[in-house]
Structures are given as C-alpha cells and as structure tokens.
Protein backbone atom coordinates (compact mmCIF):
# COMPACT_ATOMS: atom_id res chain seq x y z
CA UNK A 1 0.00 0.00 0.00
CA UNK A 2 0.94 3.44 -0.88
CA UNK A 3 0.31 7.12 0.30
CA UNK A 4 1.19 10.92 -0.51
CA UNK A 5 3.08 12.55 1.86
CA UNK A 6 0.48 14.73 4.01
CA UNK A 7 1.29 18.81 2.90
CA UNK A 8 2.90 20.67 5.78
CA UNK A 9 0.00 23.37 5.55
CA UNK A 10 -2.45 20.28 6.21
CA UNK A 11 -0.22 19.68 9.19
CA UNK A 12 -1.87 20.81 12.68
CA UNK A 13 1.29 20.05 14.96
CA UNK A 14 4.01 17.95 15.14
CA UNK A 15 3.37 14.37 12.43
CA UNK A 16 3.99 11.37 14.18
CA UNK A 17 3.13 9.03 11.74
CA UNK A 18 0.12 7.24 9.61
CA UNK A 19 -2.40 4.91 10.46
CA UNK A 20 -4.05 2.53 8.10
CA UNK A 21 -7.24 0.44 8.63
CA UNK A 22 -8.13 -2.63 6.74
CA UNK A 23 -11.51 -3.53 6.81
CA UNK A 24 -13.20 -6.81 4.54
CA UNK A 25 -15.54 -5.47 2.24
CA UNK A 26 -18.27 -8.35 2.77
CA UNK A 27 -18.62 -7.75 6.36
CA UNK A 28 -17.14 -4.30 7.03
CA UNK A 29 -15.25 -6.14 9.56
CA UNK A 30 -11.84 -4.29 10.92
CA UNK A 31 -9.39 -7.20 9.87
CA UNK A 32 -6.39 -5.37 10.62
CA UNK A 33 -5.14 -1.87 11.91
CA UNK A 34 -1.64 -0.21 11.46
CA UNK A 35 0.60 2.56 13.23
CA UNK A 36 4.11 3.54 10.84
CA UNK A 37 5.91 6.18 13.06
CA UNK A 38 8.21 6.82 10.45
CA UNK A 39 6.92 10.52 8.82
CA UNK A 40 9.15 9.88 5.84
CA UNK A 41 7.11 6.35 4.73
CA UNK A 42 4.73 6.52 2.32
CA UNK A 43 4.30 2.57 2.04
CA UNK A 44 3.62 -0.42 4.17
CA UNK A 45 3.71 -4.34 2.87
CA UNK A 46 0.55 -5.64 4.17
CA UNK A 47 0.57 -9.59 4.77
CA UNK A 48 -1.90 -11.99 5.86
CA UNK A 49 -4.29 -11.25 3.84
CA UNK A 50 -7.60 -14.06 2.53
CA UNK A 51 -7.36 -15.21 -0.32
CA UNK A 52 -10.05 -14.15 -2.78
CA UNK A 53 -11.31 -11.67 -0.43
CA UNK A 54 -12.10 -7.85 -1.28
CA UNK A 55 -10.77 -4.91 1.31
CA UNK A 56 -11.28 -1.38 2.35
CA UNK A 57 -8.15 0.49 3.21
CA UNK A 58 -8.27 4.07 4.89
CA UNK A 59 -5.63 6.20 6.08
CA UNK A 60 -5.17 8.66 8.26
CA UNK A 61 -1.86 11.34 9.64
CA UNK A 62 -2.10 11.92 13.39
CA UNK A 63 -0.63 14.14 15.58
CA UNK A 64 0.48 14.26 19.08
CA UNK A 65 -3.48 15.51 19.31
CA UNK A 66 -4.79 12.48 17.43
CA UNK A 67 -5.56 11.84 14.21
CA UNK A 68 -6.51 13.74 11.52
CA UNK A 69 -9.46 13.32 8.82
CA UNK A 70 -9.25 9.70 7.52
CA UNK A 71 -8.96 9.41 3.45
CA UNK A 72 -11.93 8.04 1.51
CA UNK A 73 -12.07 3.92 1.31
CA UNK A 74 -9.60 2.53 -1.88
CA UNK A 75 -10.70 -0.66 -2.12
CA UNK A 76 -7.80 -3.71 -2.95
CA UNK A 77 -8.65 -7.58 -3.59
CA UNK A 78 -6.07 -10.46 -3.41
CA UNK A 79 -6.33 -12.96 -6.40
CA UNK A 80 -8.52 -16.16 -6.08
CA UNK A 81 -6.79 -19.70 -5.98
CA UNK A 82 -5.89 -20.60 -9.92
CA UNK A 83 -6.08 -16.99 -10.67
C-alpha cells in the first residue's frame, strides 16, 4: 500500500506518523489496523491477507493531538486460488 506525503500546511502540529485500517468489504469487519511512526514512509507491505477476499483500506496522519481526517475507502482484492 501506498500514500502521498500529508502537505505541511495540512499539518496541525508535530506528524507522528500514519495509520491505516483494513476492513473486509463483505462484512465491514476491521481485519487489521496499522501505526508507521516513520513521517518519511509513504508505504507499508501488508501480509496476511484471505485469499479471494475484497478490502477497504483508509488512512489517516495523526498528531500528538490524534488523528486527523481519515482518506476516503480505496478498495484492494487479493487474487482467487488458480487466478
């Protein structure tokens, strides 16, 4: 997964990192949740993940304060067996 470096005039404080949320699209379920405290990734290798099974990831910057607005759902599937 992927992600655009947040603009500094977007920035309300000091960035501390990203958080990503992975939810199954079927069910809405969370399946997995993710802190990077680096501020100078813009990627993560997500593992684990069902096989032939659709996702929801979201996004979000947060601050000492908390996070900030979450991004829109981009949804990613993992092939099916034989595919």
């Amino acid at each position: 997964m992927f992600w655009d470096q947040v603009p500094s005039a977007s920035i309300n404080g000091v960035l501390r990192g990203y958080r990503i949320a992975l939810f199954k699209l079927r069910t809405q379920e969370l399946f997995a949740y993710y802190t990077v405290w680096d501020t100078n990734v813009f990627s993560l290798n997500i593992t684990g993940l069902e096989v032939g099974e659709a996702y929801n990831a979201r996004i979000c910057a947060f601050t000492i304060k908390g996070n900030g607005n979450w991004s829109d759902a981009q949804l990613a599937a993992t092939a099916s067996v034989g595919n």
